[in-house]
C-alpha atoms as a PDB file:
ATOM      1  CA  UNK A   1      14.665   0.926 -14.089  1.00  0.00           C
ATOM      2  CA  UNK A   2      11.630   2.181 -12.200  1.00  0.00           C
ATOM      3  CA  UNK A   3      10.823  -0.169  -9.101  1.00  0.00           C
ATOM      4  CA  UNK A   4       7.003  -0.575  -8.208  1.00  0.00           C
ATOM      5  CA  UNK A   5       6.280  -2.261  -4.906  1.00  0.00           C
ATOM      6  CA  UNK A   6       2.755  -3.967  -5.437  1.00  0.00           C
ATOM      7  CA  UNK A   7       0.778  -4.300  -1.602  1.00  0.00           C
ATOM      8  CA  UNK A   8      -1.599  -7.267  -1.809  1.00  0.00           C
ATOM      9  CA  UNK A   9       0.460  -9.131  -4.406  1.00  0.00           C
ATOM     10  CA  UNK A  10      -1.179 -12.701  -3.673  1.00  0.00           C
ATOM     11  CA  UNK A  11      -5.064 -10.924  -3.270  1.00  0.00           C
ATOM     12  CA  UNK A  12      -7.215  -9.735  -6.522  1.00  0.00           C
ATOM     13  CA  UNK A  13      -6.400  -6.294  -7.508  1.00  0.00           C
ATOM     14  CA  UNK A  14      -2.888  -6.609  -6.014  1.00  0.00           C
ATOM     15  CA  UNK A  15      -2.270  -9.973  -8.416  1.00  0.00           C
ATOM     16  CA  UNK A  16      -3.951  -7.914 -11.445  1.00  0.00           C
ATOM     17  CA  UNK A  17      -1.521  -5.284 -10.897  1.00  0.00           C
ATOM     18  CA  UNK A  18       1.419  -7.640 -11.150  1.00  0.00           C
ATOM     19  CA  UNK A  19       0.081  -9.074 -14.386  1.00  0.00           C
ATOM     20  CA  UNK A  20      -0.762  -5.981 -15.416  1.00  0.00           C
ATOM     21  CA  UNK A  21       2.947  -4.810 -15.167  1.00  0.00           C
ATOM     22  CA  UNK A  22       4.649  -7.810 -17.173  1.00  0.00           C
ATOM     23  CA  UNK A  23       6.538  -6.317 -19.689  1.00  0.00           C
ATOM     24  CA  UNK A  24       6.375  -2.577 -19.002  1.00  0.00           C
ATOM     25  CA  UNK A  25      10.287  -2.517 -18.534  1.00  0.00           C
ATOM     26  CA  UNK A  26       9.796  -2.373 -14.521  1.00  0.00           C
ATOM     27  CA  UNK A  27      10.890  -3.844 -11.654  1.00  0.00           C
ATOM     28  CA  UNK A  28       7.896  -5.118  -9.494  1.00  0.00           C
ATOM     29  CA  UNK A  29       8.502  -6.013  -5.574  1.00  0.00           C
ATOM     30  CA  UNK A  30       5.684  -8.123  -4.438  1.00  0.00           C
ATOM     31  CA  UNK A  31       5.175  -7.335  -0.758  1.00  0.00           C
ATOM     32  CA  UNK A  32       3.466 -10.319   0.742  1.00  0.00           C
ATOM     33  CA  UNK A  33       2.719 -11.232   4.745  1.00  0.00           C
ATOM     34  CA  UNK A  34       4.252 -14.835   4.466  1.00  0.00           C
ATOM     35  CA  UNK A  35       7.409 -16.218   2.477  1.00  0.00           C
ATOM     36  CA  UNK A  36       5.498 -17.466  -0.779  1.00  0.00           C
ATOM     37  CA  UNK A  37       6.344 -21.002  -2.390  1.00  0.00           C
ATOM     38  CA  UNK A  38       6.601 -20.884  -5.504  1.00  0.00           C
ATOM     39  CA  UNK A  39       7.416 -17.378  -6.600  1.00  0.00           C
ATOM     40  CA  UNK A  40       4.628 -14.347  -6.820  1.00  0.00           C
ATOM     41  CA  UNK A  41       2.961 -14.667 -10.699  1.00  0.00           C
ATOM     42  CA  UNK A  42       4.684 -11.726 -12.156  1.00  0.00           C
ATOM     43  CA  UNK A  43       6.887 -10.189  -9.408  1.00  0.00           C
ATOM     44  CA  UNK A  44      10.592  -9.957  -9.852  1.00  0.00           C
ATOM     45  CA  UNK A  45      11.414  -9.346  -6.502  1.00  0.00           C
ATOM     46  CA  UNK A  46       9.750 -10.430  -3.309  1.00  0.00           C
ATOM     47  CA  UNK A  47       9.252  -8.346  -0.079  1.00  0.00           C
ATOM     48  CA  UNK A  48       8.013  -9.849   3.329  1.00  0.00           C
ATOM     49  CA  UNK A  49       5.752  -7.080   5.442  1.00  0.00           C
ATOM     50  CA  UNK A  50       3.195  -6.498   7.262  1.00  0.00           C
ATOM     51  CA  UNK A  51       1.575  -3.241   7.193  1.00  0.00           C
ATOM     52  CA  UNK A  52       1.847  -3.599  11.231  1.00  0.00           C
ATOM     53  CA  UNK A  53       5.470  -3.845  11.259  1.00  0.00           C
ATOM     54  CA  UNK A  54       6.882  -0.076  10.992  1.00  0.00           C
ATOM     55  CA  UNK A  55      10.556  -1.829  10.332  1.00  0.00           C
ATOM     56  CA  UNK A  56       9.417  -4.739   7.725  1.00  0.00           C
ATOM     57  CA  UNK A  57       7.731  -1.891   5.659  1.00  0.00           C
ATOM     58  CA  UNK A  58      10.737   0.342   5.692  1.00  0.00           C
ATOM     59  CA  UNK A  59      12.719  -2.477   3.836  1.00  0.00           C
ATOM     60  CA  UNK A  60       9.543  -3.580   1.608  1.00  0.00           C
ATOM     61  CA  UNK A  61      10.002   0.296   0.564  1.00  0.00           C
ATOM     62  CA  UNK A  62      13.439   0.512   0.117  1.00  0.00           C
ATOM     63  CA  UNK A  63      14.725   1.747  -3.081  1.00  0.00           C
ATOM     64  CA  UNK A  64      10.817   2.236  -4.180  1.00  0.00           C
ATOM     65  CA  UNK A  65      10.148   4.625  -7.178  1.00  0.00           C
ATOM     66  CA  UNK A  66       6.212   4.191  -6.436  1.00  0.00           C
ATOM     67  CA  UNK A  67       3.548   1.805  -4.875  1.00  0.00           C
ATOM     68  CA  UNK A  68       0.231   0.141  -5.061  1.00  0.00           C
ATOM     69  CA  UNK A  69      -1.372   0.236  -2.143  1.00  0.00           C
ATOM     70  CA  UNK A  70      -4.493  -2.154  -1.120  1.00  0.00           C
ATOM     71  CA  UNK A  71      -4.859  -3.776   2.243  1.00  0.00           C
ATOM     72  CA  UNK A  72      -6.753  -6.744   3.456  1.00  0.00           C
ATOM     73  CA  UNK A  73     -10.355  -6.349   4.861  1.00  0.00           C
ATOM     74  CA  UNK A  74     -10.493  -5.577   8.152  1.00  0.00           C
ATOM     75  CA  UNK A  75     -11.398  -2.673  10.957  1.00  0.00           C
ATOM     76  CA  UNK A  76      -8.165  -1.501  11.120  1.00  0.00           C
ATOM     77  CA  UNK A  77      -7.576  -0.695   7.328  1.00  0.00           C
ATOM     78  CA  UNK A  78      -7.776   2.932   6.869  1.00  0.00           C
ATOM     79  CA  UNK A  79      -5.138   2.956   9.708  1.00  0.00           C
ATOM     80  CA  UNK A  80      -2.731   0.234   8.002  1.00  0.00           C
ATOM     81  CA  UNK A  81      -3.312   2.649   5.268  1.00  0.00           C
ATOM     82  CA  UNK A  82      -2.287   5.777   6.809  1.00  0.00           C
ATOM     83  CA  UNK A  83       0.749   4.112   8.259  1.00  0.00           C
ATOM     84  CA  UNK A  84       2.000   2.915   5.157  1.00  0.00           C
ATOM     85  CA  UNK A  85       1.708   6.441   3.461  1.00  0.00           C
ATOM     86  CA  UNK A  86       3.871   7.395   6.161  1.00  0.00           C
ATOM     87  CA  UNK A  87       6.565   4.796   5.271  1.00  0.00           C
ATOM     88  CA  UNK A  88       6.202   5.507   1.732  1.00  0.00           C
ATOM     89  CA  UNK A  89       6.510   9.504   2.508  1.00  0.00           C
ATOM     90  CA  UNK A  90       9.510   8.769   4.838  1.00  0.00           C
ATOM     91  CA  UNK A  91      11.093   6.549   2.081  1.00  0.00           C
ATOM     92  CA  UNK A  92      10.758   9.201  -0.608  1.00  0.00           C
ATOM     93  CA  UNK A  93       8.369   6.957  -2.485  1.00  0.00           C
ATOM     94  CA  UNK A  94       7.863   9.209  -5.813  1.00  0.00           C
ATOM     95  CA  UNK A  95       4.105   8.186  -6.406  1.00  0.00           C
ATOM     96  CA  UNK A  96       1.349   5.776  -4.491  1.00  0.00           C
ATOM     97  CA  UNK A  97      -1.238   4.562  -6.054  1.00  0.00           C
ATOM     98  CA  UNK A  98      -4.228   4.510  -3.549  1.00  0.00           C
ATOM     99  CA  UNK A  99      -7.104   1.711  -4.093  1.00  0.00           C
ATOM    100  CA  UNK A 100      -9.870   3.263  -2.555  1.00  0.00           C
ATOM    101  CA  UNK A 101     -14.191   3.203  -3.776  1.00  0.00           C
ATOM    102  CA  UNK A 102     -16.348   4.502  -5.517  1.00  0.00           C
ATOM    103  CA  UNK A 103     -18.595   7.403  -3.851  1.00  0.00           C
ATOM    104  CA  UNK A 104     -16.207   7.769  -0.943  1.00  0.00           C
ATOM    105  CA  UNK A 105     -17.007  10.395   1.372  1.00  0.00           C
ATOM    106  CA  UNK A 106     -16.508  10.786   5.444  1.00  0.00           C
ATOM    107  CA  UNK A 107     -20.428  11.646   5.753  1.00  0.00           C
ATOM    108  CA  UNK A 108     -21.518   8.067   4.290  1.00  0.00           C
ATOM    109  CA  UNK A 109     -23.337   6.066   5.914  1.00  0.00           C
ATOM    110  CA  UNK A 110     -21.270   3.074   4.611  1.00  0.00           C
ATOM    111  CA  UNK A 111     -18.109   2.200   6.787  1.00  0.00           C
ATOM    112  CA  UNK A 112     -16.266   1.454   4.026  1.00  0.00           C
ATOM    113  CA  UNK A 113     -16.929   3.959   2.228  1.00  0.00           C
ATOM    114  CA  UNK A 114     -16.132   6.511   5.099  1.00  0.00           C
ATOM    115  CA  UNK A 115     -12.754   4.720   5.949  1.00  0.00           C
ATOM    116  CA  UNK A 116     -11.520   5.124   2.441  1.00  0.00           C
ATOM    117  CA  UNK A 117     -12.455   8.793   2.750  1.00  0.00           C
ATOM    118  CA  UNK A 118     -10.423   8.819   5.669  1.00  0.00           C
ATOM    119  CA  UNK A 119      -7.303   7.323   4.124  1.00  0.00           C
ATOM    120  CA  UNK A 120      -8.034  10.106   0.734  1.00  0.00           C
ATOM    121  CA  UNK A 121      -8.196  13.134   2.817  1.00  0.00           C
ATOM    122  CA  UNK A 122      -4.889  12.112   4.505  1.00  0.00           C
ATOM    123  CA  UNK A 123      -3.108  11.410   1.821  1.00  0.00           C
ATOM    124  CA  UNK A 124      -4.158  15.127   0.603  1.00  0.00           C
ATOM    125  CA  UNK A 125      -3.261  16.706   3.169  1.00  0.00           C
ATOM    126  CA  UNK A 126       0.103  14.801   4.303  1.00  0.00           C
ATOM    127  CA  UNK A 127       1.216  13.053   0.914  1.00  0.00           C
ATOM    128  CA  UNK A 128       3.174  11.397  -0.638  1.00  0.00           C
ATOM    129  CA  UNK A 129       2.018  12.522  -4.240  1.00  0.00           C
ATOM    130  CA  UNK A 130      -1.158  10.153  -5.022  1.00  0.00           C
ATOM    131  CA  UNK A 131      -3.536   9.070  -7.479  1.00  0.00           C
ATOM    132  CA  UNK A 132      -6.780   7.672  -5.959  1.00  0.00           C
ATOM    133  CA  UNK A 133      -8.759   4.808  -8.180  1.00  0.00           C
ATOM    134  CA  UNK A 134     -12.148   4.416  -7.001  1.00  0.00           C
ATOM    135  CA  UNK A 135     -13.313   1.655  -8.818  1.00  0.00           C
ATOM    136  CA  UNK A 136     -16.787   0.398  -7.935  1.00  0.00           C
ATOM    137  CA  UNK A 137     -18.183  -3.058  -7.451  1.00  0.00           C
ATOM    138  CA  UNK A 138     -15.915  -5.956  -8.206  1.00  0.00           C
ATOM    139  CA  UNK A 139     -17.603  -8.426 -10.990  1.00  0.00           C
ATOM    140  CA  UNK A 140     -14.879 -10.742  -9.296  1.00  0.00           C
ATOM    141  CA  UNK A 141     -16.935 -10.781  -6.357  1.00  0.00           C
ATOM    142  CA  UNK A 142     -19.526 -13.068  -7.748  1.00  0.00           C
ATOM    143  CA  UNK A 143     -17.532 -15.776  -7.300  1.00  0.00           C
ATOM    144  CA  UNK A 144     -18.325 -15.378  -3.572  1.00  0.00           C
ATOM    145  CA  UNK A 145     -21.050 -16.796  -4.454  1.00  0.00           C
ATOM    146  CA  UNK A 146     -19.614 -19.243  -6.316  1.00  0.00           C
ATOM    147  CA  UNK A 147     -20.360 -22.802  -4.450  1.00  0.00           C
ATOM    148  CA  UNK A 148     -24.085 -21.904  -4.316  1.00  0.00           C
ATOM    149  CA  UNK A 149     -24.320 -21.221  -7.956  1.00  0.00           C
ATOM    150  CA  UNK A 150     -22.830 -24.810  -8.464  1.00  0.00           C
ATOM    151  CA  UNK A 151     -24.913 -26.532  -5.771  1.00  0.00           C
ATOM    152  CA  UNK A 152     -28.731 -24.384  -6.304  1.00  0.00           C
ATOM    153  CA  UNK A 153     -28.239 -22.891  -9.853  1.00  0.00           C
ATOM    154  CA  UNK A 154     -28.820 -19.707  -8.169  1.00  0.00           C
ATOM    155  CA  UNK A 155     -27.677 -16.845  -5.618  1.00  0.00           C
ATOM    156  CA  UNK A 156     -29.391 -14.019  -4.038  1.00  0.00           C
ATOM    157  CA  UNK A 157     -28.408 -11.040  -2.514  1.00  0.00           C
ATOM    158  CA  UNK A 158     -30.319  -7.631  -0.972  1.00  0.00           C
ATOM    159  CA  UNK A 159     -30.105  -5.548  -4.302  1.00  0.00           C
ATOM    160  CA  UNK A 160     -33.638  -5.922  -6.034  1.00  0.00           C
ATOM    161  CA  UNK A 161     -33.629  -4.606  -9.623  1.00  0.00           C
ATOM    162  CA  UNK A 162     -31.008  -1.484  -8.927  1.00  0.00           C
ATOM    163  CA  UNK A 163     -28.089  -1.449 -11.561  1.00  0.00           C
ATOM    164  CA  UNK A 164     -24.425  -1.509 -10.992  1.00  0.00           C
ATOM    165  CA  UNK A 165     -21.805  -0.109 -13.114  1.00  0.00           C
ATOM    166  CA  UNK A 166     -19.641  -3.023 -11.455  1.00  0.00           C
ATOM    167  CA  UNK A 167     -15.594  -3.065 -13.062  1.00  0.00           C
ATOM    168  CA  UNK A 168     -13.809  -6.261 -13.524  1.00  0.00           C
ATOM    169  CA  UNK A 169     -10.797  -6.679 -11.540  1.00  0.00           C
ATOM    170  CA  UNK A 170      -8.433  -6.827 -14.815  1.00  0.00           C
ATOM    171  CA  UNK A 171      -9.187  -3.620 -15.707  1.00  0.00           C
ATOM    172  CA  UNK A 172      -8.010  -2.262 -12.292  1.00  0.00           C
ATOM    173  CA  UNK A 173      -4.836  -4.092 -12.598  1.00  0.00           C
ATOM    174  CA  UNK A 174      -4.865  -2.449 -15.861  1.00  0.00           C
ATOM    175  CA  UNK A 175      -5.825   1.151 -14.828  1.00  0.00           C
ATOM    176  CA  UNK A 176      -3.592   0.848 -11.915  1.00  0.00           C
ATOM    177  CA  UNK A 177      -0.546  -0.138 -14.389  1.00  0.00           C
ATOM    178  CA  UNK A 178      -1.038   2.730 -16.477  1.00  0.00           C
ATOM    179  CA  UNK A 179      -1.170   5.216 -13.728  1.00  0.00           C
ATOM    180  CA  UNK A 180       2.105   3.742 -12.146  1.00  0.00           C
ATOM    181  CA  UNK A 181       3.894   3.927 -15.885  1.00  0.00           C
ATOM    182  CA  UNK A 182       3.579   7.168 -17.247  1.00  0.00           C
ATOM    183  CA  UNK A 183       3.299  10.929 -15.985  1.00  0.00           C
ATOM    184  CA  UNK A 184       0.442  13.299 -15.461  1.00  0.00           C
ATOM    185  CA  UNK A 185      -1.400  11.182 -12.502  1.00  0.00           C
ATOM    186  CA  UNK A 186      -0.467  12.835  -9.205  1.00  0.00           C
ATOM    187  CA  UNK A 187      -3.227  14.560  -7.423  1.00  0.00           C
ATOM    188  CA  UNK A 188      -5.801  12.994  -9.628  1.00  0.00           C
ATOM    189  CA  UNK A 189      -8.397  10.479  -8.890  1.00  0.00           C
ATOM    190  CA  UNK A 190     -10.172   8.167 -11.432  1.00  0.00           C
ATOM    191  CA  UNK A 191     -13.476   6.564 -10.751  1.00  0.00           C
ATOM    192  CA  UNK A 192     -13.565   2.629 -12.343  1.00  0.00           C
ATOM    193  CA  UNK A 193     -16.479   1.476 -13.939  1.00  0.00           C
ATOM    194  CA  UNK A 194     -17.754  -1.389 -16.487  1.00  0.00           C
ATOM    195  CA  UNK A 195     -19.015   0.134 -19.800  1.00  0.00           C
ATOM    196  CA  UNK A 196     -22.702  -0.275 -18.708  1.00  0.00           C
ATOM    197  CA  UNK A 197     -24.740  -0.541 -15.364  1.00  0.00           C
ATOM    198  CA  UNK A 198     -26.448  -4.105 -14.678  1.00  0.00           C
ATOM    199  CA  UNK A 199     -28.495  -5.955 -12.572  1.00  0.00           C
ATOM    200  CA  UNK A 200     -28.057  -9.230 -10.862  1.00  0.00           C
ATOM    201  CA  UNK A 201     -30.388 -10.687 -12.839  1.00  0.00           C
ATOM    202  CA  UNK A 202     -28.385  -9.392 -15.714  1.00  0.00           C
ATOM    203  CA  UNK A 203     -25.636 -10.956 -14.456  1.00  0.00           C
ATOM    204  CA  UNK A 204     -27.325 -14.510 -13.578  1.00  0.00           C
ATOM    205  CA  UNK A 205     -28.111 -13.853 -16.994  1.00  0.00           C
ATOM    206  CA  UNK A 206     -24.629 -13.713 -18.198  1.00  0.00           C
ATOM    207  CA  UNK A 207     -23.540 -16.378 -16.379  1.00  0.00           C
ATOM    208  CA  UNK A 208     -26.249 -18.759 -17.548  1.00  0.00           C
ATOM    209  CA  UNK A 209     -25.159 -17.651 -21.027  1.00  0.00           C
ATOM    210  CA  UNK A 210     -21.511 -18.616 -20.428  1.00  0.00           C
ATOM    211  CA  UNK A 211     -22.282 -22.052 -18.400  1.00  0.00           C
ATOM    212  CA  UNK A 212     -24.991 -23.822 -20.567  1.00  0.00           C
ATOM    213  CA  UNK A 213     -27.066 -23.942 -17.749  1.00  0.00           C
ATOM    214  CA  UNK A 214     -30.006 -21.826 -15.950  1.00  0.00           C
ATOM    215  CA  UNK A 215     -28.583 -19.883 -13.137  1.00  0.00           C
ATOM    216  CA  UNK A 216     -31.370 -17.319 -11.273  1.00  0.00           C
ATOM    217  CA  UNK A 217     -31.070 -14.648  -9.064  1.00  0.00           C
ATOM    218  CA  UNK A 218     -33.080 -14.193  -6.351  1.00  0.00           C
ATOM    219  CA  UNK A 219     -33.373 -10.698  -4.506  1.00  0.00           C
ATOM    220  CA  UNK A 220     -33.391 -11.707  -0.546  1.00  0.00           C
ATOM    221  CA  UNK A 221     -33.886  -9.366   2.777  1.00  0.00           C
ATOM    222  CA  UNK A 222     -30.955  -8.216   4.508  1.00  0.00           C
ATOM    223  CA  UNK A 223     -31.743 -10.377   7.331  1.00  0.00           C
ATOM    224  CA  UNK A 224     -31.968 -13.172   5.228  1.00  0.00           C
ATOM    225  CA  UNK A 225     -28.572 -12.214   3.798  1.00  0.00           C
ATOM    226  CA  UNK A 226     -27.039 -11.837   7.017  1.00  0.00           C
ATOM    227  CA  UNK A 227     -28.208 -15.114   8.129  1.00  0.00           C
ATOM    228  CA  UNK A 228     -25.539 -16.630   5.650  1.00  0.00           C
ATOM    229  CA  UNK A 229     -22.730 -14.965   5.958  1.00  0.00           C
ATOM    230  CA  UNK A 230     -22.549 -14.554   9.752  1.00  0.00           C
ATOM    231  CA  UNK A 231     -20.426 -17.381  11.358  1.00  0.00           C
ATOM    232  CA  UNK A 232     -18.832 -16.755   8.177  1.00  0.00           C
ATOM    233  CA  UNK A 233     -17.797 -13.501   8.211  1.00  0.00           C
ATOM    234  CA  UNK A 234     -17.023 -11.001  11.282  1.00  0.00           C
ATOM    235  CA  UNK A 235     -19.976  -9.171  12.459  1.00  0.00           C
ATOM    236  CA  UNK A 236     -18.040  -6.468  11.305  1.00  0.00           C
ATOM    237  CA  UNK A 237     -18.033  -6.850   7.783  1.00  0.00           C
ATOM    238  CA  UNK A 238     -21.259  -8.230   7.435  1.00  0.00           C
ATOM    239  CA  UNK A 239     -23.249  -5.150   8.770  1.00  0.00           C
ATOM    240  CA  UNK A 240     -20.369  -3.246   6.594  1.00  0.00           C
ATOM    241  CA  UNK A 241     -21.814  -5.654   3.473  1.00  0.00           C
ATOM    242  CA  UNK A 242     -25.180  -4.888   4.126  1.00  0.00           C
ATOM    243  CA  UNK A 243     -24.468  -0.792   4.266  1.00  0.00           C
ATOM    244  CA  UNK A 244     -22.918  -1.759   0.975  1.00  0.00           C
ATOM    245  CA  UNK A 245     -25.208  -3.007  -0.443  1.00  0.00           C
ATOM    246  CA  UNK A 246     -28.389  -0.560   0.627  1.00  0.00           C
ATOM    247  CA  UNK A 247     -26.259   1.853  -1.045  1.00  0.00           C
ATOM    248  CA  UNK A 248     -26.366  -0.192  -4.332  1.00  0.00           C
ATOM    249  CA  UNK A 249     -29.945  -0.393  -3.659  1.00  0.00           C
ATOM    250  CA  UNK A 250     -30.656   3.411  -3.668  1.00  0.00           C
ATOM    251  CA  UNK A 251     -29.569   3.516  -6.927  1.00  0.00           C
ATOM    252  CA  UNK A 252     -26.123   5.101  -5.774  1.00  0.00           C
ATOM    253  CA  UNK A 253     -23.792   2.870  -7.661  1.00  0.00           C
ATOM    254  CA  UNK A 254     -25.026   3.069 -11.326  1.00  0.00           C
ATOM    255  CA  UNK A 255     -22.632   5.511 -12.578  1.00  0.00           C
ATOM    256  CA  UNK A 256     -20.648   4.944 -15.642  1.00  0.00           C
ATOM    257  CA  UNK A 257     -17.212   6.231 -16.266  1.00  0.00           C
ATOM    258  CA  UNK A 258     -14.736   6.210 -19.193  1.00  0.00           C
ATOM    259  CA  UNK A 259     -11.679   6.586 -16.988  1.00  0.00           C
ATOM    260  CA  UNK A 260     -10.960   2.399 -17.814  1.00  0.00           C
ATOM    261  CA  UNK A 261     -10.534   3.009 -21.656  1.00  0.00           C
ATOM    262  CA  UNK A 262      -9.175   6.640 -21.044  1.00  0.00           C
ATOM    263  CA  UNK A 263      -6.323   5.279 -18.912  1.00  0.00           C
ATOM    264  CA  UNK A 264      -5.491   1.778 -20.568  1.00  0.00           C
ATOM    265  CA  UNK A 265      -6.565   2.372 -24.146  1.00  0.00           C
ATOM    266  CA  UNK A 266      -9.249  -0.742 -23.913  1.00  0.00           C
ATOM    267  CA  UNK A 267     -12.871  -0.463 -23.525  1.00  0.00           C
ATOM    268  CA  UNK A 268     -13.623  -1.455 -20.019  1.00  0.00           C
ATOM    269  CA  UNK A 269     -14.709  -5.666 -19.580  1.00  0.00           C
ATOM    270  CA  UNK A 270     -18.166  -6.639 -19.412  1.00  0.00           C
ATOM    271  CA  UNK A 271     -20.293  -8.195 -17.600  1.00  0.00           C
ATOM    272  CA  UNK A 272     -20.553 -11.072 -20.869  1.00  0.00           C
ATOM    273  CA  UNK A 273     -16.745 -11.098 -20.836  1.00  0.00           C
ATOM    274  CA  UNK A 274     -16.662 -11.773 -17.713  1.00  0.00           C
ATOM    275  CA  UNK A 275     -18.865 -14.538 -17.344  1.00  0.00           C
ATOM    276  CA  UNK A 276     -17.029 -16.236 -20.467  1.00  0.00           C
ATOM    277  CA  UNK A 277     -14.061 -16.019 -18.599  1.00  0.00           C
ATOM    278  CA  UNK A 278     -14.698 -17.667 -15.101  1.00  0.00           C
ATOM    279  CA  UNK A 279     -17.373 -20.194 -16.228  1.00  0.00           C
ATOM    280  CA  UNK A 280     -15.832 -22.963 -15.087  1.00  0.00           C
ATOM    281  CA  UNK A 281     -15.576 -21.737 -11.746  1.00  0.00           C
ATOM    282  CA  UNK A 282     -19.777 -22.022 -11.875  1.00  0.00           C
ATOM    283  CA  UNK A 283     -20.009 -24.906 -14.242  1.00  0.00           C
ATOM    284  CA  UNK A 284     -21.606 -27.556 -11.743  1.00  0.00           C
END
């Protein structure tokens, strides 16, 4: 039986991925930083790592057919990234499945979208055999914003009117359970979309829709963005969330892509299905 070790297994993609894989006649490993009580959701096997810990990660790779591979925010991911394709290459890891973004690309003036760029071309050039997903926007990460929906009936953000072909996170599980189940995915990489690009308002829309109650969007500077997510955040990532988001202000994120339904035989989530689905986590 083909063994799948899942990075990230208690985070969003990683967890989707898990789900994603119940009843597809594998094994997953769920490699996780800390001992987890009770059991991963949908692991069969459990493997404690961290991605700085050359030794831990041999083991977590042990007796791996292939991998999911998605590592915590932080400055040093691309190089947790590239040393886990090493492990994986050392443990003769068949496949790796490499979560990286849309519109990657070493000249961007996005950090994150450089760094993932960084991790792609290495993989290329020093393997293991890959796929890259490249999904865009996570509709998941509204419920950042969450708490302030509840509290104001409203969130803002530095995005204006500029559309979004943002994915939901199931369908990367989904997309990422395909790829690591059947044959013809090495050396390719598949951009993940929704089936449409939207607004924020669209989405406040949605979400007011799927509540019962007015929720508003409200597009703010980037200062005042900053303002309320530093003490928050890192400085870090929340001059790397503003370079996000001026590049889904320029318009640079709107693509749409069929690789979702192409790859897991569903049309790609919504933004309505979406908002149906987590409403209670913005119901006041």
């Amino acid at each position: 039986m083909r063994r799948i070790l899942v990075t990230g297994a208690t985070g969003a993609t990683g967890g989707a991925v898990l789900q994603a894989l119940a009843g597809r006649n594998v094994t997953a490993r769920a490699m996780v930083r800390q001992p987890a009580e009770p059991a991963v959701t949908g692991a069969d096997e459990t493997a404690v790592a961290d991605f700085d810990d050359p030794a831990a990660l041999a083991a977590a790779l042990a007796d791996v057919d292939a991998a999911y591979l998605v590592t915590p925010s932080s400055e040093q991911a691309a190089r947790r990234q590239l040393r886990f394709l090493d492990a994986a290459r050392a443990a003769g890891v068949d496949q790796v499945v490499i979560l990286s973004q849309l519109a990657a690309a070493e000249d961007s003036p996005v950090r994150f979208l450089r760094w993932h760029a960084e991790v792609e071309r290495y993989a290329a050039e020093h393997g293991p055999a890959h796929t890259v997903l490249r999904p865009n926007l996570f509709l998941q990460g509204t419920l950042a914003f969450a708490d302030l929906i509840r509290a104001t009936g409203g969130f803002g953000a530095p995005i204006g009117d500029a559309a979004v072909s943002a994915v939901d996170v199931r369908d990367i599980g989904d997309a990422a359970a395909a790829v690591l189940t059947s044959d013809g995915h090495l050396g390719r990489s598949y951009d993940l979309t929704g089936p449409a690009a939207i607004t924020h308002t669209r989405l406040a829309e949605a979400i007011s829709a799927a509540t019962g109650r007015p929720v508003h969007f409200a597009d703010v500077s980037p200062d005042q963005f900053a303002a309320q997510l530093r003490g928050v955040l890192p400085d870090w990532q929340v001059d790397g969330l503003l370079e996000d988001y001026a590049h889904y202000r320029r318009g640079e994120a709107a693509a749409v892509s069929t690789a979702v339904p192409d790859l897991t035989g569903h049309p790609a989530r919504g933004v309505d299905e979406f908002a149906r689905a987590y409403a209670d986590a913005f119901r006041a």
